[in-house]
Protein backbone atom coordinates (compact mmCIF):
# COMPACT_ATOMS: atom_id res chain seq x y z
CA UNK A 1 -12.40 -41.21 92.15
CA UNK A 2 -10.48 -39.45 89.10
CA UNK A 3 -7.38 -40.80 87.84
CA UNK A 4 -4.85 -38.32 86.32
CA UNK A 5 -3.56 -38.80 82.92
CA UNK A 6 0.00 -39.60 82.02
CA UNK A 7 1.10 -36.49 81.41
CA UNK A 8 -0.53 -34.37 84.33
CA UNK A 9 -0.08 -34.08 88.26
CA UNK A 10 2.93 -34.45 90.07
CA UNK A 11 5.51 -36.78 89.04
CA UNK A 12 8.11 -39.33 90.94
CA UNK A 13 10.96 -36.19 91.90
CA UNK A 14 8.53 -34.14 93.15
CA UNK A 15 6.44 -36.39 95.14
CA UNK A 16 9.99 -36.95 96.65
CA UNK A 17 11.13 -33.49 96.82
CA UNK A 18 7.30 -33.16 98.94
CA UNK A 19 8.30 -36.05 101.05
CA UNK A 20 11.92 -35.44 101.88
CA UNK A 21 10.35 -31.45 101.97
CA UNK A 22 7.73 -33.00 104.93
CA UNK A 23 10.33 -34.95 106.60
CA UNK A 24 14.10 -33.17 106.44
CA UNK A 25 12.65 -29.73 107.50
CA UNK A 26 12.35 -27.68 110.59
CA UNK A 27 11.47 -29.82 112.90
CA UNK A 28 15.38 -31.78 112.47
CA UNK A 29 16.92 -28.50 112.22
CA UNK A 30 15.56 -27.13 115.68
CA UNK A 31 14.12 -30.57 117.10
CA UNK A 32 17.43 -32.33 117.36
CA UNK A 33 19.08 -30.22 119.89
CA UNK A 34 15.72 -30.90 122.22
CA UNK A 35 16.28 -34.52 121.53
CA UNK A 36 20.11 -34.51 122.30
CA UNK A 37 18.72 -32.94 125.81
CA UNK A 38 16.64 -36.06 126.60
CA UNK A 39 19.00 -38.73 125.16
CA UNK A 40 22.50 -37.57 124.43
CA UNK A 41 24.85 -39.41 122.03
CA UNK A 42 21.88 -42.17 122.16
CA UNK A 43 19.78 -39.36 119.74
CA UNK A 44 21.21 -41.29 116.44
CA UNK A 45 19.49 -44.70 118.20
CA UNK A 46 16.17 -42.13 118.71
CA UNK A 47 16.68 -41.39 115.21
CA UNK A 48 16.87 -45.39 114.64
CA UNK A 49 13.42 -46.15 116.49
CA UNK A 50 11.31 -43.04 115.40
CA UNK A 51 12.04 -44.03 111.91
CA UNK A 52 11.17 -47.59 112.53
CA UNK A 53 8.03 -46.94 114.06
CA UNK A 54 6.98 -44.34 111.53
CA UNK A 55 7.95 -46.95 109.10
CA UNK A 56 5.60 -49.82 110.43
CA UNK A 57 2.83 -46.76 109.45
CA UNK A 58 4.46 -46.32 105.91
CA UNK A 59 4.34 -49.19 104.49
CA UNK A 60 0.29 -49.66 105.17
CA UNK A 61 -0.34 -45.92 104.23
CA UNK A 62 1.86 -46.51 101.53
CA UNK A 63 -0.63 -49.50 100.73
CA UNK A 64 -3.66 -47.81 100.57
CA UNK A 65 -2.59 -44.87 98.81
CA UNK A 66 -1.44 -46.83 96.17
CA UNK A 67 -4.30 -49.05 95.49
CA UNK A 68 -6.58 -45.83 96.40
CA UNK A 69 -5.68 -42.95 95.46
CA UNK A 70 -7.30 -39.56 96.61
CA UNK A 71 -7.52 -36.42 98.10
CA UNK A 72 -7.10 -35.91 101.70
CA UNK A 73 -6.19 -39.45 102.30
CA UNK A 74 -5.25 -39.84 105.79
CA UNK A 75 -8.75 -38.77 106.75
CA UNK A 76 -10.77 -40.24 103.92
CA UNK A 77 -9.35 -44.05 104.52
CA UNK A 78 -10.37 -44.05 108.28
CA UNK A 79 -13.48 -42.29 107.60
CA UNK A 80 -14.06 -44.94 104.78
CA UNK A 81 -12.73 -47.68 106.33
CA UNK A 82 -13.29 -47.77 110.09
CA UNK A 83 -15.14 -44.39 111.44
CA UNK A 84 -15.85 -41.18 110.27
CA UNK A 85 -16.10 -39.48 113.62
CA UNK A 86 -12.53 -40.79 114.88
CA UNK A 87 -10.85 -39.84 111.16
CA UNK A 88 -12.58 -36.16 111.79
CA UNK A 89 -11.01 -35.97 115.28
CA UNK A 90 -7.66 -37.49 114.08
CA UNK A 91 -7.81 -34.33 111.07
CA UNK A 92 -8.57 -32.12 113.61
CA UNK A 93 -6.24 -33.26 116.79
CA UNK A 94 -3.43 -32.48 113.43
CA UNK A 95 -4.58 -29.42 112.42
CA UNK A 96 -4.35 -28.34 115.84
CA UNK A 97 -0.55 -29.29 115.96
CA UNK A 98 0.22 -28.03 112.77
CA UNK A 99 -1.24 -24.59 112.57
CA UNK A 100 -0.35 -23.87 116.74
CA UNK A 101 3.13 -26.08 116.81
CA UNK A 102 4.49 -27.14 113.53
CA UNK A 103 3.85 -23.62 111.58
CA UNK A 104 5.41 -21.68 114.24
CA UNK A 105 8.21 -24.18 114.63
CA UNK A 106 9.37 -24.00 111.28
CA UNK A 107 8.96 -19.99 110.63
CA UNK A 108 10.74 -19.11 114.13
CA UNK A 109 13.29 -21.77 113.06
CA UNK A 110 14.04 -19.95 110.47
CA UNK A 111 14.51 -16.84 111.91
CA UNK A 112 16.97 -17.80 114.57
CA UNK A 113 19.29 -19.59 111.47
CA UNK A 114 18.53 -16.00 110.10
CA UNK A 115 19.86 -13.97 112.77
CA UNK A 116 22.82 -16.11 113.08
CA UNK A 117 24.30 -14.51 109.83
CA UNK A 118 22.54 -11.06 110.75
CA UNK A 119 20.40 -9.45 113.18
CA UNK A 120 16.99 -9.41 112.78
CA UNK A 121 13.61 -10.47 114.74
CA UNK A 122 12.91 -14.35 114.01
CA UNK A 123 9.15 -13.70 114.50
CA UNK A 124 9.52 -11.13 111.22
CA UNK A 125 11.37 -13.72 109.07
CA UNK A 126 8.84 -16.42 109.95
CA UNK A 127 6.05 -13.89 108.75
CA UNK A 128 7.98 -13.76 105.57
CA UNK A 129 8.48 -17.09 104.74
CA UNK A 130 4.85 -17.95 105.52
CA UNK A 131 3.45 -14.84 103.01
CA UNK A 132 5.69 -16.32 100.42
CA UNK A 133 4.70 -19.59 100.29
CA UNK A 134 0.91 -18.72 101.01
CA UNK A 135 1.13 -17.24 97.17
CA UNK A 136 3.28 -19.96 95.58
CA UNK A 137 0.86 -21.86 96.53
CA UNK A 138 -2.24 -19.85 95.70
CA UNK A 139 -1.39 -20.36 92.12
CA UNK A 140 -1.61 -23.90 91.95
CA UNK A 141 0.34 -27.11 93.61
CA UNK A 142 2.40 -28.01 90.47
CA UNK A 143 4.27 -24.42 90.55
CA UNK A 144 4.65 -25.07 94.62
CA UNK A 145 5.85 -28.69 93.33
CA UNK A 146 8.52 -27.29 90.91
CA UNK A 147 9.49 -24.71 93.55
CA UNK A 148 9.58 -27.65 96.25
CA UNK A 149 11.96 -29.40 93.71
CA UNK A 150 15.21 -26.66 93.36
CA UNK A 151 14.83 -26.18 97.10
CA UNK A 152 15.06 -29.91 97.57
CA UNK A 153 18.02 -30.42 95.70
CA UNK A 154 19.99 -27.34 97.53
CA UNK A 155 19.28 -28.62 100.51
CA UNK A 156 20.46 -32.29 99.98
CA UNK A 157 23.78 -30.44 98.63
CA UNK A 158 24.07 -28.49 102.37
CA UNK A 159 23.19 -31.49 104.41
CA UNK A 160 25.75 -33.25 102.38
CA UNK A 161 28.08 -30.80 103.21
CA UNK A 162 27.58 -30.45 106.53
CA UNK A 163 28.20 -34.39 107.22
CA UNK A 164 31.46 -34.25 104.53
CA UNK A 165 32.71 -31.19 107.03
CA UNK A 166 31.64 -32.83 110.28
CA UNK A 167 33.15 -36.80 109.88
CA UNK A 168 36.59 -35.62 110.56
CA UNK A 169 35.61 -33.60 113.40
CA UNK A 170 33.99 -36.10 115.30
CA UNK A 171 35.65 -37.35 118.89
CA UNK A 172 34.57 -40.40 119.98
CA UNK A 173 34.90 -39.18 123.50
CA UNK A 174 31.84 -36.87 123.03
CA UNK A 175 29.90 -40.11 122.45
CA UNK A 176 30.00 -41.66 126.03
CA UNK A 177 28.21 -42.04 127.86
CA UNK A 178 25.55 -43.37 124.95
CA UNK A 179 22.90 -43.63 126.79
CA UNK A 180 23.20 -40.92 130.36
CA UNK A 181 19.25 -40.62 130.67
CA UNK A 182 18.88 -44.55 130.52
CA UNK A 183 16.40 -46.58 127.82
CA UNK A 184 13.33 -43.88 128.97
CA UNK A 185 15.54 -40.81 127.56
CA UNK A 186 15.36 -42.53 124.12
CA UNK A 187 12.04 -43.55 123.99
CA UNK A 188 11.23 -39.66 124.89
CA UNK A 189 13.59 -38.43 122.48
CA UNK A 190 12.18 -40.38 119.73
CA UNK A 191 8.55 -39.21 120.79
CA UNK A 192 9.89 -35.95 119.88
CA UNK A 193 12.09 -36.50 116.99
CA UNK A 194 8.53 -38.86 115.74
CA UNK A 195 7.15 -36.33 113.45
CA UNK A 196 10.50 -35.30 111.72
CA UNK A 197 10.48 -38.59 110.61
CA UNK A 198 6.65 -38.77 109.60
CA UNK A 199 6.42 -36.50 107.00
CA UNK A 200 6.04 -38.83 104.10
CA UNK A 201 2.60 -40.34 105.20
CA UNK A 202 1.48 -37.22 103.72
CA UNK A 203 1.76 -38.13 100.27
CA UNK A 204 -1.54 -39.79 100.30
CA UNK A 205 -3.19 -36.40 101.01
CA UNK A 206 -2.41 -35.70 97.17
CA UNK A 207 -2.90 -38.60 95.73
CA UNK A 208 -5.19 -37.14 93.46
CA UNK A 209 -2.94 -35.36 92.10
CA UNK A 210 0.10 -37.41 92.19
CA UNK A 211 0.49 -39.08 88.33
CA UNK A 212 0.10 -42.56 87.99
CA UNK A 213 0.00 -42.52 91.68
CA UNK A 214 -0.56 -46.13 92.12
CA UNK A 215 3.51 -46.35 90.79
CA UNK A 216 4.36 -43.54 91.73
CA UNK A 217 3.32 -43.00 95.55
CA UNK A 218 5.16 -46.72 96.37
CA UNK A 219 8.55 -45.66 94.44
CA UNK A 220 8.42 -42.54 96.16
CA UNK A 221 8.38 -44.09 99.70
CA UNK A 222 11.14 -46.50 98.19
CA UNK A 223 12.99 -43.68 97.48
CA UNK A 224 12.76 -41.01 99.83
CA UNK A 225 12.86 -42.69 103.11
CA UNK A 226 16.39 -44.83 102.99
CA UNK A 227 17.90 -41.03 101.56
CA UNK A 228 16.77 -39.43 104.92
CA UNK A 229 17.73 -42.32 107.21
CA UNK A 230 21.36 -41.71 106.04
CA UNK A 231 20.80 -38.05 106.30
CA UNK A 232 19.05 -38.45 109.97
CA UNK A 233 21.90 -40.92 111.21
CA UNK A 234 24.77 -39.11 109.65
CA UNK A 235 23.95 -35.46 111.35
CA UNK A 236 22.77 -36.85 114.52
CA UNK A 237 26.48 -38.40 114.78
CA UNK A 238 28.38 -34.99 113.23
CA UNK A 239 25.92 -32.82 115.83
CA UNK A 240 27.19 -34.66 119.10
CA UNK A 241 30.14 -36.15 117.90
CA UNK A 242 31.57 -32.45 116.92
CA UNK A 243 30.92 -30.37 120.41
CA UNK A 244 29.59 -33.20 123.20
CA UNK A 245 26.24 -33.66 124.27
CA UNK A 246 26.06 -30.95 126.65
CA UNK A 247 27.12 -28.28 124.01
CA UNK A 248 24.36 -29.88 121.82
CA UNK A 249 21.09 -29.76 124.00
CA UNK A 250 18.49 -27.39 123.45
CA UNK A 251 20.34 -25.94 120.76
CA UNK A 252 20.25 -25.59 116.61
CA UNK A 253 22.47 -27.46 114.26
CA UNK A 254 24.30 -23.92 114.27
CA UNK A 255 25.92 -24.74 116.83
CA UNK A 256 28.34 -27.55 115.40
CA UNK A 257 28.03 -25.65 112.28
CA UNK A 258 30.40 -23.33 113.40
CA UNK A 259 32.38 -25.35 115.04
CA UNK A 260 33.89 -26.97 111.55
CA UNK A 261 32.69 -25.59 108.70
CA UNK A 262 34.04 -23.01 106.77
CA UNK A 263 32.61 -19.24 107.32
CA UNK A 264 31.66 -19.75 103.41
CA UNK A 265 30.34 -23.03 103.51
CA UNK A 266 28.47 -22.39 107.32
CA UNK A 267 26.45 -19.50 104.87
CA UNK A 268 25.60 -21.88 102.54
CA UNK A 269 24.45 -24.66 105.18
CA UNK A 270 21.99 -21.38 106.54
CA UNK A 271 20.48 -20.73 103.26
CA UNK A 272 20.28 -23.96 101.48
CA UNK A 273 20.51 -26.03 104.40
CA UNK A 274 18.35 -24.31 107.62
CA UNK A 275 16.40 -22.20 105.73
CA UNK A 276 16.11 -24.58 102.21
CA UNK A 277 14.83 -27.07 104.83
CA UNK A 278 12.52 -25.46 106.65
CA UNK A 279 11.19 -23.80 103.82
CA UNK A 280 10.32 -27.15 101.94
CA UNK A 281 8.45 -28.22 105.40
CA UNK A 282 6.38 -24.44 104.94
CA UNK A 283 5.77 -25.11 101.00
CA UNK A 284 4.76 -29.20 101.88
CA UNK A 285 2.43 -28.10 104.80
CA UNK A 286 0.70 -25.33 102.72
CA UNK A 287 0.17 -27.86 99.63
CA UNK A 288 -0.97 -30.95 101.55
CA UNK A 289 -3.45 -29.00 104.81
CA UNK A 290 -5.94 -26.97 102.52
CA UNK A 291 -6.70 -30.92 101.20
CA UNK A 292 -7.90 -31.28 104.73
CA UNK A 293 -9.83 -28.58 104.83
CA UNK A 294 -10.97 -29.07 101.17
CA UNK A 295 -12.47 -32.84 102.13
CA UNK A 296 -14.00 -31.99 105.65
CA UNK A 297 -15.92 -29.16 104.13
CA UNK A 298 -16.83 -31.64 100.83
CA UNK A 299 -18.35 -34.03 103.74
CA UNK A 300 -20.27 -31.38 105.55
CA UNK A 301 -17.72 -31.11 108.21
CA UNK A 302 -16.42 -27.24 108.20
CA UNK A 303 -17.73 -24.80 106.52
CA UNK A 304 -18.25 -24.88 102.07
CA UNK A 305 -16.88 -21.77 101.73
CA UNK A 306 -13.08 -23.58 102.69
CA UNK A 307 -13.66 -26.28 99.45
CA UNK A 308 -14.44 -23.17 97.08
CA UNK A 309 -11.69 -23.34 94.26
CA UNK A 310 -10.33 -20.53 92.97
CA UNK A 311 -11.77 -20.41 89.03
CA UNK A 312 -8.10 -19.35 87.95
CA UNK A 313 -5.58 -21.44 89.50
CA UNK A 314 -7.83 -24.63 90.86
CA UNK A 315 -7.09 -23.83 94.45
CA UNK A 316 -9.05 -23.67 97.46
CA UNK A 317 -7.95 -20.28 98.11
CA UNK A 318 -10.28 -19.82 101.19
CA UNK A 319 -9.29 -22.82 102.71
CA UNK A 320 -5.15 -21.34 102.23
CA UNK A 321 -6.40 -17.83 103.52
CA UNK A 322 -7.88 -19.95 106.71
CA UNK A 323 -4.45 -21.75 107.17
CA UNK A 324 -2.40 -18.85 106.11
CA UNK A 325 -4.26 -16.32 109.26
CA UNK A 326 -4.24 -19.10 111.79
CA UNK A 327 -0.68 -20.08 111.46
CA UNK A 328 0.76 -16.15 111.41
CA UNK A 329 -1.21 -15.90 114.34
CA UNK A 330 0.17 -18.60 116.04
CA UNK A 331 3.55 -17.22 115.23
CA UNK A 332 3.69 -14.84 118.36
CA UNK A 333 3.33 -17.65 120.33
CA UNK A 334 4.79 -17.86 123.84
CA UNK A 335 5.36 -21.25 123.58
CA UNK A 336 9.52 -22.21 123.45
CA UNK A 337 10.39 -24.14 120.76
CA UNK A 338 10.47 -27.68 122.40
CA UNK A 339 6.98 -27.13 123.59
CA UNK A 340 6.20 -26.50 120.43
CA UNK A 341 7.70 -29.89 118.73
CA UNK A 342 5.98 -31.40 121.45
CA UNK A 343 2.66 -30.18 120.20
CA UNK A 344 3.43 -31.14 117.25
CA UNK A 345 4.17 -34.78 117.74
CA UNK A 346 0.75 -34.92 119.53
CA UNK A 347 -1.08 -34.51 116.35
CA UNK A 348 1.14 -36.92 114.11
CA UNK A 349 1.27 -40.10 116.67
CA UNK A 350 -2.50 -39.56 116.90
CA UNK A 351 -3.42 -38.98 113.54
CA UNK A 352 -1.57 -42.06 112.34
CA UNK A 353 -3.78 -44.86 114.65
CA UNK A 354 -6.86 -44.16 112.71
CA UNK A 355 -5.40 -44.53 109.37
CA UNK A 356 -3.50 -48.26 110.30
CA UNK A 357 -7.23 -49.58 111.76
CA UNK A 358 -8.56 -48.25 108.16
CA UNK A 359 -5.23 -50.25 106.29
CA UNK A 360 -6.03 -53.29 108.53
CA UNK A 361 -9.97 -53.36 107.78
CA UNK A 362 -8.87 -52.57 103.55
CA UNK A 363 -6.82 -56.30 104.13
CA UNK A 364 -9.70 -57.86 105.68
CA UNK A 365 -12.47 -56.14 103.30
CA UNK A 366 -11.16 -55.17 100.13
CA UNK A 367 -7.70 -57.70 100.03
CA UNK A 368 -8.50 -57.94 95.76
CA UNK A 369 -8.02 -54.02 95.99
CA UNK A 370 -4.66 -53.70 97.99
CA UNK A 371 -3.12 -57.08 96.81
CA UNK A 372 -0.99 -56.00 94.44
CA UNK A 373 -0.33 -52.44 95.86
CA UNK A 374 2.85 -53.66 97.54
CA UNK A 375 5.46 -56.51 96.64
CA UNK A 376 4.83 -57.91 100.58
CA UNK A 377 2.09 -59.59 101.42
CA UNK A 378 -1.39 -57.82 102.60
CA UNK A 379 -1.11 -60.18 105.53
CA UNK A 380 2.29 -58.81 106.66
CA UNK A 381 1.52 -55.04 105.59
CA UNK A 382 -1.86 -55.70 108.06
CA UNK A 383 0.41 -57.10 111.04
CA UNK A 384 2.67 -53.73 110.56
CA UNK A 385 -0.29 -51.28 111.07
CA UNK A 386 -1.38 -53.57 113.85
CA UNK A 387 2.11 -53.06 115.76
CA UNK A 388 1.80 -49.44 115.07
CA UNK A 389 -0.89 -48.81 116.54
CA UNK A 390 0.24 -50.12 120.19
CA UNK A 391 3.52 -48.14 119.30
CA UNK A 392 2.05 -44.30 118.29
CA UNK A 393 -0.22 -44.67 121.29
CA UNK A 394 2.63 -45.29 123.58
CA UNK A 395 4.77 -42.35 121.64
CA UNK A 396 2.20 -40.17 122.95
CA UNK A 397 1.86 -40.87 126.45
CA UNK A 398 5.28 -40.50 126.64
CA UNK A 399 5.28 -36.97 124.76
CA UNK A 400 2.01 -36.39 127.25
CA UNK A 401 4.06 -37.23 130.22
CA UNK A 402 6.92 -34.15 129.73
CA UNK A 403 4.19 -31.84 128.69
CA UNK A 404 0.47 -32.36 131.08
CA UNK A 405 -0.35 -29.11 130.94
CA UNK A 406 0.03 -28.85 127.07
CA UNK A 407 -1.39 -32.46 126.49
CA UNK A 408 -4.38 -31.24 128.45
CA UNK A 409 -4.77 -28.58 126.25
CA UNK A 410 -4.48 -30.58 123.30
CA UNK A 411 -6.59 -32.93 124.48
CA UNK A 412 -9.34 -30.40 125.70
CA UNK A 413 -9.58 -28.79 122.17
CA UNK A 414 -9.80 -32.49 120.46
CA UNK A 415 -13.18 -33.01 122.83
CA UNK A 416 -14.43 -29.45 121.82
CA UNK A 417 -14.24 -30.50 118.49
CA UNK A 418 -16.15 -34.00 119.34
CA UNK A 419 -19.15 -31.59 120.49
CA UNK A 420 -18.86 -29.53 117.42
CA UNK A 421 -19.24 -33.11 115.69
CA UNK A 422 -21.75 -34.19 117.60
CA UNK A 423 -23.65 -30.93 117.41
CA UNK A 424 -23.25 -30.94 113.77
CA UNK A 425 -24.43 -34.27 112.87
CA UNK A 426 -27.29 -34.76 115.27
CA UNK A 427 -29.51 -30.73 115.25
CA UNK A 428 -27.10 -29.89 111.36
CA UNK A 429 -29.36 -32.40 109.04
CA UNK A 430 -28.00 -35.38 107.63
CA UNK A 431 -24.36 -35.22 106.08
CA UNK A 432 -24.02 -35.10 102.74
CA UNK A 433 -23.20 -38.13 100.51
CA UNK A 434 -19.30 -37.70 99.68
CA UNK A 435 -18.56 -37.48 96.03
CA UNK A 436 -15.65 -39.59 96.24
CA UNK A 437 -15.04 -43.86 96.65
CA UNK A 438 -11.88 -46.11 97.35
């Protein structure tokens, strides 16, 4: 696989900015009122076990994008590593939450921060933000990269804000009972609060393109994910703290917005804040999901025609148009926003399973590779994907259990794509040899 030179690719900030983009973006901004709904004040000890979980599938993806980096990694390790057909289904079962939940969750986000400041229909704000960032991105990920970086930086300045604002206006009364929907209202809010604090495993899926990313993917993890801890734990406090847990469920971080900011500063945490943030989860979703589509279609998978790169700008324009259409169509979804969350924390607890078994089989098969990836020991980094694994699984039966209906949808498109698979491989010809190696 191709290295990139010192001076191209994507550097340490912006690999960041992407991550903290992935991670402090819609899904917080609209997803945290859902969770308040399930667990109350106990959402900041959600917070607490989402992130450890989705750390426990860091540190090995961390791992193996360091000591291999590439393209499309979270489905080229498993399909490496363990099986080809589960790391297809595991692409698939994520494109199906991203382009039919996440997508839609972010852009209608948007448009409800939007039309707290002035009327105007959420659906056609969503539109807008997904045009826009369909042609930054068309040009090339480095200019969606820089443009990733000034939104990141606004929107640590809101955040920042918005907790500086908030401390003072906590009560601790609004913080008892912690836990009114027992242990089981935790564990489901953290199901749903599970992708908001996932986003950085994506890193990997532009590793080829990440400078010296066998530094620089590592230090980025290092980096980004004790900034949004603080950040998670902090406005998880402020939220419920600031108006009570009732006042809080089902609702946006608007709502304690106004109760103690500023009207100047509550503008500025709608712009740079609500909007900065769910625009850097827009921007990271369009750079990172046309490598998907790019590597599936390099291995035979979906059709050629989604890996063809645009001579001009080195992007696989087709494969954008393809995301670009099926996520503005998905935008006049029916679904409410916490179904939609829901959906999308389907695809992330699934898709991370395949990609521990493949860190697990890299320490058993290929321990010269990955033994210096990390400063911890390919033993211990091995026994952390092996608890995750037990751990996402359980995430989504729980998610399954408040949503059937949905899960059996879900789940119903996953096996049509296992026919398509097995269709494709057994009456298609042989697959073709991938171009690529770890």
């Amino acid at each position: 696989m191709g290295r990139q030179s010192a001076g191209d690719g994507i550097g340490l900030f912006q690999a960041v900015s992407i991550e903290v983009g992935l991670i402090v973006g819609g899904a917080l901004f609209s997803l945290t009122g859902v969770a308040v709904g399930f667990a109350g004040p106990g959402v900041v000890l959600a917070f607490g076990l989402a992130f450890g979980i989705a750390i426990l599938g860091l540190l090995p993806t961390a791992m193996l994008g360091a000591a291999f980096p590439t393209t499309g990694g979270n489905y080229r390790y498993p399909a490496t590593l363990v099986s080809r057909p589960l790391a297809f289904l595991s692409a698939i079962g994520l494109g199906i939450s991203m382009f039919t939940g996440g997508l839609p969750l972010y852009a209608l986000t948007a448009g409800q921060y939007v039309d707290s400041l002035v009327p105007v229909s959420p659906t056609l704000v969503g539109f807008g933000l997904l045009t826009l960032f369909f042609l930054v991105n068309v040009v090339g990920s480095e200019p969606a990269a820089t443009a990733q970086v000034a939104m990141f930086v606004a929107l640590v300045a809101a955040l920042g804000s918005f907790v500086a604002f908030g401390v003072p206006a906590v009560d601790p009364a609004n913080l008892s009972p912690v836990f009114p929907s027992g242990v089981l209202g935790v564990g489901i809010a953290a199901g749903v609060l599970y992708f908001v604090c996932l986003g950085a495993n994506f890193v990997v899926d532009i590793g080829g393109e990440v400078r010296d990313a066998t530094v620089t993917i590592p230090r980025s993890f290092l980096l980004s994910v004790p900034l949004v801890l603080v950040i998670y734990a902090s406005i998880g406090l402020v939220a419920v703290g600031s108006v009570g847990a009732e006042a809080m469920a089902d609702q946006t971080l608007a709502v304690p917005a106004e109760a103690f900011l500023p009207p100047a500063f509550q503008s500025l945490f709608v712009v740079a804040g609500a909007l900065f943030a769910i625009a850097t989860s827009i921007n990271a979703v369009y750079i990172i999901t046309p490598k998907y589509l790019e590597v599936l279609a390099e291995d035979g998978l979906l059709p050629a025609v989604l890996a063809e790169k645009n001579d001009r700008f080195g992007t696989a324009h087709w494969g954008m148009v393809a995301v670009y259409v099926l996520s503005a169509a998905a935008l006049v979804s029916p679904l409410p926003v916490a179904d939609l969350g829901t959906l999308l924390g389907f695809g992330g607890a699934f898709l991370i399973v395949p990609v521990m078994l493949a860190a697990i089989a890299a320490v058993r098969h290929r321990r010269a590779d990955v033994a210096d990836a990390l400063p911890l020991s390919p033993r211990l980094v091995a026994g952390m994907a092996a608890l995750a694994v037990p751990l996402n699984l359980l995430l989504l039966a729980l998610l399954a259990s408040q949503s059937p209906q949905l899960f059996g949808i879900w789940l119903g498109t996953l096996a049509v794509a296992g026919g398509y698979y097995l269709l494709r491989t057994r009456t298609g010809g042989p697959l073709p040899t991938p171009d690529y190696e770890l």
